[in-house]
C-alpha atoms as a PDB file:
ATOM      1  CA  UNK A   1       0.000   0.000   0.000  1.00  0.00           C
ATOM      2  CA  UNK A   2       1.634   3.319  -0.987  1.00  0.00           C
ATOM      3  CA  UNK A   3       2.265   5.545   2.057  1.00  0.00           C
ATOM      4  CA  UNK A   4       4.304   8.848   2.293  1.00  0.00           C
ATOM      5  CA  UNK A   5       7.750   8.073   2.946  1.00  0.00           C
ATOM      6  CA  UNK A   6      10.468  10.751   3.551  1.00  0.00           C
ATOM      7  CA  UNK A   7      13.905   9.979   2.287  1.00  0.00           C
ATOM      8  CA  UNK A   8      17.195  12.077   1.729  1.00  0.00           C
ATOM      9  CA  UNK A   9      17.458  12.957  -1.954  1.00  0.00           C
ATOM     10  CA  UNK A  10      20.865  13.003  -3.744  1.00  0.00           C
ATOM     11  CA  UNK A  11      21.789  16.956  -2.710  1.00  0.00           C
ATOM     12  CA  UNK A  12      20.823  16.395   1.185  1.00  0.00           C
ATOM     13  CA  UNK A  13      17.378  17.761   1.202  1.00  0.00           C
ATOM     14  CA  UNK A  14      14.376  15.604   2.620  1.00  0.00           C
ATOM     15  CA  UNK A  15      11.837  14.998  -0.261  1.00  0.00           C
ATOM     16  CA  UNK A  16       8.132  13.589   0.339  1.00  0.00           C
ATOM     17  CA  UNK A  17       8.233  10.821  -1.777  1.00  0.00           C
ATOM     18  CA  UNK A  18       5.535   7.623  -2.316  1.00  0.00           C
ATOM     19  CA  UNK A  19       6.622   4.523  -1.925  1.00  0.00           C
ATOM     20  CA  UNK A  20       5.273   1.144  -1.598  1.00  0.00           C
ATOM     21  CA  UNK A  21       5.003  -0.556   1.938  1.00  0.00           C
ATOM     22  CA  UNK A  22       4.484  -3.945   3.114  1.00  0.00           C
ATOM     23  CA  UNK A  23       3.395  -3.993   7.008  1.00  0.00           C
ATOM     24  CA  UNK A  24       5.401  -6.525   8.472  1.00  0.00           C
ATOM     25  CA  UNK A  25       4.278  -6.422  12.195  1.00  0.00           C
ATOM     26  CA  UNK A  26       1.496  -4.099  13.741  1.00  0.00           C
ATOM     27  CA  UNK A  27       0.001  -3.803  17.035  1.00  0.00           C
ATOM     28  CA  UNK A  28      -3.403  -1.759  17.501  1.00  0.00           C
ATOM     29  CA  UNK A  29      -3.426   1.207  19.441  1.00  0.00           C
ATOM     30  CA  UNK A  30       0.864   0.282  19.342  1.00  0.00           C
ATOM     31  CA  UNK A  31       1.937   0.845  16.305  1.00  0.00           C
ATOM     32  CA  UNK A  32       3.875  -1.041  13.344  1.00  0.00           C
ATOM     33  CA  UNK A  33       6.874  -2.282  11.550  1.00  0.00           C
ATOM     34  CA  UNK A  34       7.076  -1.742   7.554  1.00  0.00           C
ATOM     35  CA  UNK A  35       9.193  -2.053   5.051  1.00  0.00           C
ATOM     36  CA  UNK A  36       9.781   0.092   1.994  1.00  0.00           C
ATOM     37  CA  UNK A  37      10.691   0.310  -1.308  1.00  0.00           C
ATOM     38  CA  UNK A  38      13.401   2.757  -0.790  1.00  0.00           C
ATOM     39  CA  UNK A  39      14.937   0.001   1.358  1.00  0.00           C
ATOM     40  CA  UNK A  40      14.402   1.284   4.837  1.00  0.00           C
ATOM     41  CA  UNK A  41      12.670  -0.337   7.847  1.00  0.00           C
ATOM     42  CA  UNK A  42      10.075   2.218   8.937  1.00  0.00           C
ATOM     43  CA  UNK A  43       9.252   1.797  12.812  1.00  0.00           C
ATOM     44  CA  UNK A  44       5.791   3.976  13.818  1.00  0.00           C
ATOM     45  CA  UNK A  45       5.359   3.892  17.388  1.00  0.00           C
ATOM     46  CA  UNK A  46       2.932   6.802  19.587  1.00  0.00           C
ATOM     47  CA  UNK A  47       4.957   9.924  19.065  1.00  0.00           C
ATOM     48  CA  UNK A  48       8.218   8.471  17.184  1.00  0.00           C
ATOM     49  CA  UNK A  49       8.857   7.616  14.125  1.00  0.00           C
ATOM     50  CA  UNK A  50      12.278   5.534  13.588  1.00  0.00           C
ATOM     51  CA  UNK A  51      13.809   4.802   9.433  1.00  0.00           C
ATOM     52  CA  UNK A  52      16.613   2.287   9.412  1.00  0.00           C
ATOM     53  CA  UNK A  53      18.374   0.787   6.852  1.00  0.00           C
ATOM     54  CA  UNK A  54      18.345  -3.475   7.105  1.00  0.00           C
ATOM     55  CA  UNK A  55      21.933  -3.475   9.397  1.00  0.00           C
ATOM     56  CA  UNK A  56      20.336  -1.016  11.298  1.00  0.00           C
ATOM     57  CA  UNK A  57      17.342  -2.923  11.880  1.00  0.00           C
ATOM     58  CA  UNK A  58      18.941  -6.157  12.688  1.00  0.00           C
ATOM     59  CA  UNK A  59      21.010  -4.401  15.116  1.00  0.00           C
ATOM     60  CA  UNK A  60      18.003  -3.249  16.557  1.00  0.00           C
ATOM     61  CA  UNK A  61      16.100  -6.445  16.924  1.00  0.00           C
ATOM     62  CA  UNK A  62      19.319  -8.121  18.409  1.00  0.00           C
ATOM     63  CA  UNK A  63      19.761  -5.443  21.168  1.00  0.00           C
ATOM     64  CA  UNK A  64      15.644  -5.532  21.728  1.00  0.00           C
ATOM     65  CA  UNK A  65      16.070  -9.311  22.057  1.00  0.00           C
ATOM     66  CA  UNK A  66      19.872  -9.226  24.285  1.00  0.00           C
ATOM     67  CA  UNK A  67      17.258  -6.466  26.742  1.00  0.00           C
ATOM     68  CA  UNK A  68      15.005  -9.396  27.062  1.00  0.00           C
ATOM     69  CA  UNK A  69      17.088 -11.701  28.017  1.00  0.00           C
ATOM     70  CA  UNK A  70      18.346  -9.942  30.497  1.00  0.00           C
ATOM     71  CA  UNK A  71      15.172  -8.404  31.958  1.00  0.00           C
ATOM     72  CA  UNK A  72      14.390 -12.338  32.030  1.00  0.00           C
ATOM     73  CA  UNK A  73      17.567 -13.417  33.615  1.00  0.00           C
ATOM     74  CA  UNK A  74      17.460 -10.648  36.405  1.00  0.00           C
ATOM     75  CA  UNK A  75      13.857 -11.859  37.080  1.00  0.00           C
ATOM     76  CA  UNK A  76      14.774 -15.081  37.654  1.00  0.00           C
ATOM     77  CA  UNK A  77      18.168 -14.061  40.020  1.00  0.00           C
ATOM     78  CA  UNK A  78      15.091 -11.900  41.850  1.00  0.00           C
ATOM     79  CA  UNK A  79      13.351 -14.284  42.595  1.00  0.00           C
ATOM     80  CA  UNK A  80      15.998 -16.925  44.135  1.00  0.00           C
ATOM     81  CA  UNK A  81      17.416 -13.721  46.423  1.00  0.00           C
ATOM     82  CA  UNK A  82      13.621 -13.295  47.198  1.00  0.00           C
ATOM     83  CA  UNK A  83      13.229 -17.305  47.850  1.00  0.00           C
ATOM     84  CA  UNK A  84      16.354 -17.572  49.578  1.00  0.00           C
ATOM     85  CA  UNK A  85      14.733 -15.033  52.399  1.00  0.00           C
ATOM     86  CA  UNK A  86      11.981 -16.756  53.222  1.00  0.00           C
ATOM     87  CA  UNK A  87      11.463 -18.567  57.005  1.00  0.00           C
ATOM     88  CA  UNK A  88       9.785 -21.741  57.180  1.00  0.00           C
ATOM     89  CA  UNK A  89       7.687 -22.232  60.477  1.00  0.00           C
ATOM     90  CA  UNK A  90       5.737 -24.925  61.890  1.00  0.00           C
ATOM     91  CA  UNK A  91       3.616 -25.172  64.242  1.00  0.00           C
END
């Protein structure tokens, strides 16, 4: 679906251009992931728009999913320190 797309032009200027998108990923009320014919990634999210070339992109996906991991990870550590405080009584 052709959507307005802003990309550099050859003498530095930003140019309003149309080119074709194909939504990859989208999220309502979120936003989406799309890519375009002028071979950037474009990332819409509420208030930010992000363009990234395909390295770019990856890069970004890697350190989204390395952020994960270790939001995971220190959840897990949180919960043995949490564990390893706990009493056990008997009556």
């Amino acid at each position: 679906m052709p959507e307005r797309c802003t990309r550099k032009s050859d003498k530095g200027g930003i140019k309003p251009m149309k080119h074709e998108q194909t939504t990859l990923a989208s999220c309502d009320g979120f936003g989406s992931i799309s890519s375009c014919s002028c071979g950037l990634y474009h990332i819409r999210l509420p208030g930010i728009s992000v363009h990234l070339r395909e390295k770019g992109f990856d890069r970004l996906v890697q350190m989204i999913f390395q952020a994960k991991e270790n939001q995971d990870s220190y959840r897990i550590n949180d919960a043995k320190l949490k564990k390893s405080h706990l009493k056990i009584v008997t009556n």
